[in-house]
Protein backbone atom coordinates (compact mmCIF):
# COMPACT_ATOMS: atom_id res chain seq x y z
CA UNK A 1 18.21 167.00 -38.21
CA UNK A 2 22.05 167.09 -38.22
CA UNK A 3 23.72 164.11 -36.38
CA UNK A 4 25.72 165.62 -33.09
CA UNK A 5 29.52 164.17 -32.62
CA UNK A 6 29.94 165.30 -29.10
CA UNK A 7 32.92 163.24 -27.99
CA UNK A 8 34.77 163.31 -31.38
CA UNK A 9 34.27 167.72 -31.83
CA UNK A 10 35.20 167.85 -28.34
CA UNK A 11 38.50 166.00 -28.73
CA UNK A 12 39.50 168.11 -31.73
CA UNK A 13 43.11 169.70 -31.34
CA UNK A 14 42.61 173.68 -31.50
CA UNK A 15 44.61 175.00 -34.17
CA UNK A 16 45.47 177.91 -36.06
CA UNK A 17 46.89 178.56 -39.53
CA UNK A 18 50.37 179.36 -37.77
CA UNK A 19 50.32 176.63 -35.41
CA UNK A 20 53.61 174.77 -35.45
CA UNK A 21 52.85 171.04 -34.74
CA UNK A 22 49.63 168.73 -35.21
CA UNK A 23 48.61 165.93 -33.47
CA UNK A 24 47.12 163.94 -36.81
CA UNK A 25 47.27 164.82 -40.58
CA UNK A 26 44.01 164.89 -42.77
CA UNK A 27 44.85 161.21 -44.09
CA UNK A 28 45.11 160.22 -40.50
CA UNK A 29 41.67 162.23 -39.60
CA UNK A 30 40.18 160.59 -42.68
CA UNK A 31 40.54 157.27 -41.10
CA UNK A 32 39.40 158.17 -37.61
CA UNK A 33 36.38 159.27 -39.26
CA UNK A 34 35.37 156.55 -41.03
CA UNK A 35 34.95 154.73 -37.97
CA UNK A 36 33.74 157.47 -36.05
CA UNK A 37 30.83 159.16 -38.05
CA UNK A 38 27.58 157.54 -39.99
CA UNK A 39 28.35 156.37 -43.78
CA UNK A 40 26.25 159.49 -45.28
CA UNK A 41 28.42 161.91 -42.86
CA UNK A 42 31.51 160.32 -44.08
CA UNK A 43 30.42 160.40 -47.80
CA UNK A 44 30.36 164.01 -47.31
CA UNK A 45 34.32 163.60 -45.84
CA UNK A 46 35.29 162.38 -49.16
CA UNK A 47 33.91 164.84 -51.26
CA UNK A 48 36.69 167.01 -49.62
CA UNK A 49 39.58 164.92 -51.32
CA UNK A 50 37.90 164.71 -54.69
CA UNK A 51 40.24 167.92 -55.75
CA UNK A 52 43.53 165.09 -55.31
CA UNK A 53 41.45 162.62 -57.23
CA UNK A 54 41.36 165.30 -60.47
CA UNK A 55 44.60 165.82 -60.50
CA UNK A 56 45.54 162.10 -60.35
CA UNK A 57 43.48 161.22 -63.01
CA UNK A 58 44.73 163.84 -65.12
CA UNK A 59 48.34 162.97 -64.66
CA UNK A 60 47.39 159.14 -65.74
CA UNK A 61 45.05 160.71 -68.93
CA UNK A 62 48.06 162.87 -70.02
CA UNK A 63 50.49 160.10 -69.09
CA UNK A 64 52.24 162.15 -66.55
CA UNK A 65 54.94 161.19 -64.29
CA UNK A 66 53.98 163.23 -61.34
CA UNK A 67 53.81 162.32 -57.37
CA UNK A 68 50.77 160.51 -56.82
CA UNK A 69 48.17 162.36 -54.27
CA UNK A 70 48.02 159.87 -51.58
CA UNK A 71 44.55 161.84 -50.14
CA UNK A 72 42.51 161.16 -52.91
CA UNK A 73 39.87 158.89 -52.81
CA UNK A 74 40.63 156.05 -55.34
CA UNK A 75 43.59 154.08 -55.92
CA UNK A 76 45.72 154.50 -58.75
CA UNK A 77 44.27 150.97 -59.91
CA UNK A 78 40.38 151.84 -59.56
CA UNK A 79 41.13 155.31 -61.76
CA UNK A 80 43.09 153.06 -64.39
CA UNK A 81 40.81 150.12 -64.80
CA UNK A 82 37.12 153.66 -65.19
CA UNK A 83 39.90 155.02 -67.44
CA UNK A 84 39.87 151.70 -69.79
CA UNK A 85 35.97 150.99 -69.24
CA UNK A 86 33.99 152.89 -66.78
CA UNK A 87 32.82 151.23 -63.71
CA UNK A 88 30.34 153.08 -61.91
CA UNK A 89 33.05 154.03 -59.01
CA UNK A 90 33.71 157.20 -60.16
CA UNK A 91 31.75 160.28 -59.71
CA UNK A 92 29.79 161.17 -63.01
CA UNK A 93 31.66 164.13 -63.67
CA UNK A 94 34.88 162.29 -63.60
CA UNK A 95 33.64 159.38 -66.11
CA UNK A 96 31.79 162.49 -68.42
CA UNK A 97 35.62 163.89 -68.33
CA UNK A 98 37.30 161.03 -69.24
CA UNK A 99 34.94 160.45 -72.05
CA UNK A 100 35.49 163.60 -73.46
CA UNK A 101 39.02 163.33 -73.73
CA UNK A 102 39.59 159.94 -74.67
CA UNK A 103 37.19 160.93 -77.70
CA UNK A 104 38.79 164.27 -78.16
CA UNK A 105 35.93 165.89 -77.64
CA UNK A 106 36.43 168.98 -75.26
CA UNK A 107 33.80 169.55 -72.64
CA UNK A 108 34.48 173.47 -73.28
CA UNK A 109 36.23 173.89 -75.81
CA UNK A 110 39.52 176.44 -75.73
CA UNK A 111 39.84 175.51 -71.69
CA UNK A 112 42.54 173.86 -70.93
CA UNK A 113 42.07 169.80 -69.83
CA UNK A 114 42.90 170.91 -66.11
CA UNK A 115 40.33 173.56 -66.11
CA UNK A 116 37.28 171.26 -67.93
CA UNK A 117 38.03 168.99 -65.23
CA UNK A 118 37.73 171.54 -62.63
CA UNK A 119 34.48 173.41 -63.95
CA UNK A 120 32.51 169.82 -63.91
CA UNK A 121 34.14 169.16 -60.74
CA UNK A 122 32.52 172.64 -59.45
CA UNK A 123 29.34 171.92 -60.75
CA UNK A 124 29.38 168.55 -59.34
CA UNK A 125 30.20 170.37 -55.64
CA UNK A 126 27.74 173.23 -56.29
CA UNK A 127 24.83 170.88 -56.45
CA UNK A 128 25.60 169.14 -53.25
CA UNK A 129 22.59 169.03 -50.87
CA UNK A 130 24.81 169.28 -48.16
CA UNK A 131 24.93 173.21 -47.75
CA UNK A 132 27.90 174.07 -46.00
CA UNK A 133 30.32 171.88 -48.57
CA UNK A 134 28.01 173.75 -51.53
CA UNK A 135 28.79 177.26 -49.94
CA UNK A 136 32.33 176.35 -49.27
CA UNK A 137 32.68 175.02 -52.71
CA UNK A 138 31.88 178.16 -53.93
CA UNK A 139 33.37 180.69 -51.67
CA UNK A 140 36.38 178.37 -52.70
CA UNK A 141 35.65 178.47 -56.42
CA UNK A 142 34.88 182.19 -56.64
CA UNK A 143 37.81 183.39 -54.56
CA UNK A 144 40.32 181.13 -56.89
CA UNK A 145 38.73 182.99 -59.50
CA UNK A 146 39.42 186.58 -58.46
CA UNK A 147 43.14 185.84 -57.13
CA UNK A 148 43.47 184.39 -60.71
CA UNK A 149 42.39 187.05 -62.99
CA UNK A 150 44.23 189.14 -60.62
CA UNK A 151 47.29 187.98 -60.91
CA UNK A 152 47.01 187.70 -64.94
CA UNK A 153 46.35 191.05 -65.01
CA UNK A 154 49.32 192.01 -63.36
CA UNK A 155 51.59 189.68 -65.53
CA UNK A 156 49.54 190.72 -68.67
CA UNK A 157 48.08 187.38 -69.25
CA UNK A 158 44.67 186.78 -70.22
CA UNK A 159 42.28 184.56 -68.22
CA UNK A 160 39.08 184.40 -69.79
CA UNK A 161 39.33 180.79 -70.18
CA UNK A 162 41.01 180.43 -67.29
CA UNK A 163 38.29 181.83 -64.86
CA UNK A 164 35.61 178.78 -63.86
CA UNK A 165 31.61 178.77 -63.83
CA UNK A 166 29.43 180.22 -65.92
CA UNK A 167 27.05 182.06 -63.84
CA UNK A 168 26.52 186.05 -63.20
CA UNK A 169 29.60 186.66 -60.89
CA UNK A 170 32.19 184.45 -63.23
CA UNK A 171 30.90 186.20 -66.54
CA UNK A 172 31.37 189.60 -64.48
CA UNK A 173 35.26 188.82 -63.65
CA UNK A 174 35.93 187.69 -67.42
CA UNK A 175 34.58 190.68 -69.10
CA UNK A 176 34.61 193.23 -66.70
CA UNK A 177 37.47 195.56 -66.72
CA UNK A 178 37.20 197.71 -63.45
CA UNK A 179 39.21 197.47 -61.21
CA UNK A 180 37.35 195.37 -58.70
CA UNK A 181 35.40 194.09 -61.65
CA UNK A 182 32.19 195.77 -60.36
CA UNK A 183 31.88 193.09 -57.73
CA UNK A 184 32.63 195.31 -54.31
CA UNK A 185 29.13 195.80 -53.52
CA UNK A 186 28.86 191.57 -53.81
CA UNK A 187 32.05 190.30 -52.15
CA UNK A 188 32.69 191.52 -48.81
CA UNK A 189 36.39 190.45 -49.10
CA UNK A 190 36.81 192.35 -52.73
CA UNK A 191 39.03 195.36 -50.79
CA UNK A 192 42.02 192.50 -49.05
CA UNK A 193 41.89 190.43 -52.24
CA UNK A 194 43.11 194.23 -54.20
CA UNK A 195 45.56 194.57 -51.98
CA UNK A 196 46.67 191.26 -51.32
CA UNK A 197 47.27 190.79 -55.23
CA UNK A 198 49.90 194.33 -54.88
CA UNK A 199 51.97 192.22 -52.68
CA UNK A 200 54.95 190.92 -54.46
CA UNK A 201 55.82 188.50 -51.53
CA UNK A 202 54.60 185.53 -52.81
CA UNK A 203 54.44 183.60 -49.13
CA UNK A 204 52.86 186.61 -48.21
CA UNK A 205 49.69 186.50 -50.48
CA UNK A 206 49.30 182.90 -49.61
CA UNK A 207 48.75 182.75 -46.24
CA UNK A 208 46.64 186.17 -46.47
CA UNK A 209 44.26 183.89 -49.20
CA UNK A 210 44.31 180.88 -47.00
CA UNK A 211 43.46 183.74 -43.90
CA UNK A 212 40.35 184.86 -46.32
CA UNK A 213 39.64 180.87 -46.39
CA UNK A 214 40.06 179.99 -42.54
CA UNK A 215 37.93 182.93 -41.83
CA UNK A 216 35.36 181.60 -43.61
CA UNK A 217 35.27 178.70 -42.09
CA UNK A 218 35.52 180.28 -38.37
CA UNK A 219 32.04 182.30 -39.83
CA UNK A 220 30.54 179.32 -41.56
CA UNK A 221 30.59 176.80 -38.22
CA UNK A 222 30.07 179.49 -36.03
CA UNK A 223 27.19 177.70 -34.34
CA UNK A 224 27.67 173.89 -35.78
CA UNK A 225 28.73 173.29 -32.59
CA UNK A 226 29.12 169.23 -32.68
CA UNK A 227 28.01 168.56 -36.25
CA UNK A 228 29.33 166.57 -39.41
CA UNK A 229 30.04 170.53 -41.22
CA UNK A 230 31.91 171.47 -37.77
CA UNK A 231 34.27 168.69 -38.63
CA UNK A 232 34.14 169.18 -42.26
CA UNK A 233 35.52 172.43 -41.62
CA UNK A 234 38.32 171.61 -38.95
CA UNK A 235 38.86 168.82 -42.10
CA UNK A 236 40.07 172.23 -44.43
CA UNK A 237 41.76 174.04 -41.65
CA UNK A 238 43.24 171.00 -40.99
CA UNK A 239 44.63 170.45 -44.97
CA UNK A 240 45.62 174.04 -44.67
CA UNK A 241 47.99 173.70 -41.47
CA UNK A 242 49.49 170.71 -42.77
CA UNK A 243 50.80 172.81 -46.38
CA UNK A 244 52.20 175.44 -44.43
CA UNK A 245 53.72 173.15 -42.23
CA UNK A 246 55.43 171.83 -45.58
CA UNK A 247 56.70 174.96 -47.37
CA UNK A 248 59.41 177.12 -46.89
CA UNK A 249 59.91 180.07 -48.81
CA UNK A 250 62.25 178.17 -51.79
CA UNK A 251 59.73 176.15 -52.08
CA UNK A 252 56.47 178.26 -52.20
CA UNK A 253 58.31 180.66 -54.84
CA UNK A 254 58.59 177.47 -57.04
CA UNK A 255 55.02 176.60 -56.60
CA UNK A 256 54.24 180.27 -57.73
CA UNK A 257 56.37 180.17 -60.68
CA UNK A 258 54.66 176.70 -61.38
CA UNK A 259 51.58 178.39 -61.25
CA UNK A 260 52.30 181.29 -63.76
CA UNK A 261 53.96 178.83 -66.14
CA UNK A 262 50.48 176.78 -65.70
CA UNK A 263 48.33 180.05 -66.55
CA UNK A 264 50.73 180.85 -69.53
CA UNK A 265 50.60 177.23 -70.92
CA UNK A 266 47.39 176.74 -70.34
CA UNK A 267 45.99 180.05 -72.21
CA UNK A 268 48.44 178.35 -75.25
CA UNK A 269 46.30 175.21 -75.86
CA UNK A 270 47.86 172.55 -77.99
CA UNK A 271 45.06 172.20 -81.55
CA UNK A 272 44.83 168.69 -80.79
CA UNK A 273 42.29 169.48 -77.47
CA UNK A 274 40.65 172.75 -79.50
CA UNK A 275 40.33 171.76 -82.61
CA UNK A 276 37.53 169.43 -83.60
């Protein structure tokens, strides 16, 4: 039996992906929450923000000098000390990872470190009893997947190592060369992700993907009326809203041109994190 939040749902602000102004940010929410909901409800919270705790502890494995993700979970200080000897904070995945690289010893070999990281993270997420953050994970997962091999194909680069999961529907969009990569009958949002990926406005395919997303989440807490994955979901809207709110167009044709450069580099693996 799901625990009911009946005050706390009903209090929500009601947003939309073009709304213009929020009353509280997700680190803000986050806090509220932890207060608000039981400790296994809120455990659930946090697995939202584990995606911000990846990237942070790949920028301080690779020894990069990039903005630290204020929304993750651990401090810069608990990720450096399981980095030097692990603790038993860190999710499993995330000590197997750092293992693996420290040793040199690739996870899946010819993926990049960033995507490793990311395919334990997903199976991590996919094995969650909780089933709305296990569905979302993989709505998430397999729609990153098709907008990626989509775009590679339309900037002729390949992405067979860059697609994630190794089950039916991930083998079918790396080897698979039809068009929708035989998957129509199987994703009900195959037909706007084709034509979302012919649109050369790059704002433009963003928010459609992030429509695809909130739409999904409108479907998927339908009827969770006052629960834990009602507010899980207002959670992602939530993280959505606030990124738009951020960008402007400059600024979201950098991030694509980051992206592309990250697909290109990504496909060219240094030998050091290949070769055995």
């Amino acid at each position: 039996m799901k625990r009911k939040y009946y005050y706390l749902v009903a209090g929500l602000q009601d947003i939309t992906l073009d709304i213009h102004k929020l009353s509280m940010g997700q680190v803000e929410f986050r806090q509220e929450l932890q207060t608000e909901v039981h400790p296994q409800d809120f455990k659930l919270v946090e697995k939202l923000f584990l995606p911000y705790d990846n990237k942070n502890l790949l920028s301080l494995l690779e020894k990069k000098e990039e903005a630290w993700e204020d929304k993750g979970n651990f401090s810069r200080e608990q990720l450096e000390e399981s980095i030097k000897e692990p603790t038993g904070e860190l999710p499993a995945y995330m000590n197997r990872f750092i293992l693996s690289f420290k040793d040199d010893d690739p996870v899946y070999p010819n993926m990049s470190p960033e995507n490793q990281l990311t395919s334990l993270f997903y199976e991590h997420a996919l094995s969650l009893e909780n089933e709305f953050l296990a569905n979302w994970f993989r709505f998430n997962r397999d729609l990153n997947n098709l907008i990626t091999a989509l775009v590679c194909r339309k900037y002729d680069i390949p992405y067979e190592f860059q697609i994630i999961g190794k089950d039916e529907l991930s083998e079918s969009i790396k080897k698979s060369h039809a068009r929708d990569f035989g998957l129509t009958a199987e994703i009900p949002y195959m037909d706007d992700l084709l034509s979302i990926a012919k649109e050369d406005d790059v704002q433009y395919r963003e928010k459609a993907i992030d429509q695809l997303k909130w739409n999904y989440l409108e479907e998927a807490t339908f009827f969770e009326y006052f629960t834990i994955d009602k507010i899980l979901g207002f959670m992602l809207k939530l993280g959505m809203v606030e990124r738009w709110l951020a960008l402007d167009t400059d600024h979201g044709m950098q991030l694509f041109e980051e992206l592309l450069q990250e697909l290109k580099s990504s496909y060219e693996l240094p030998e050091t994190f290949t070769e055995k």
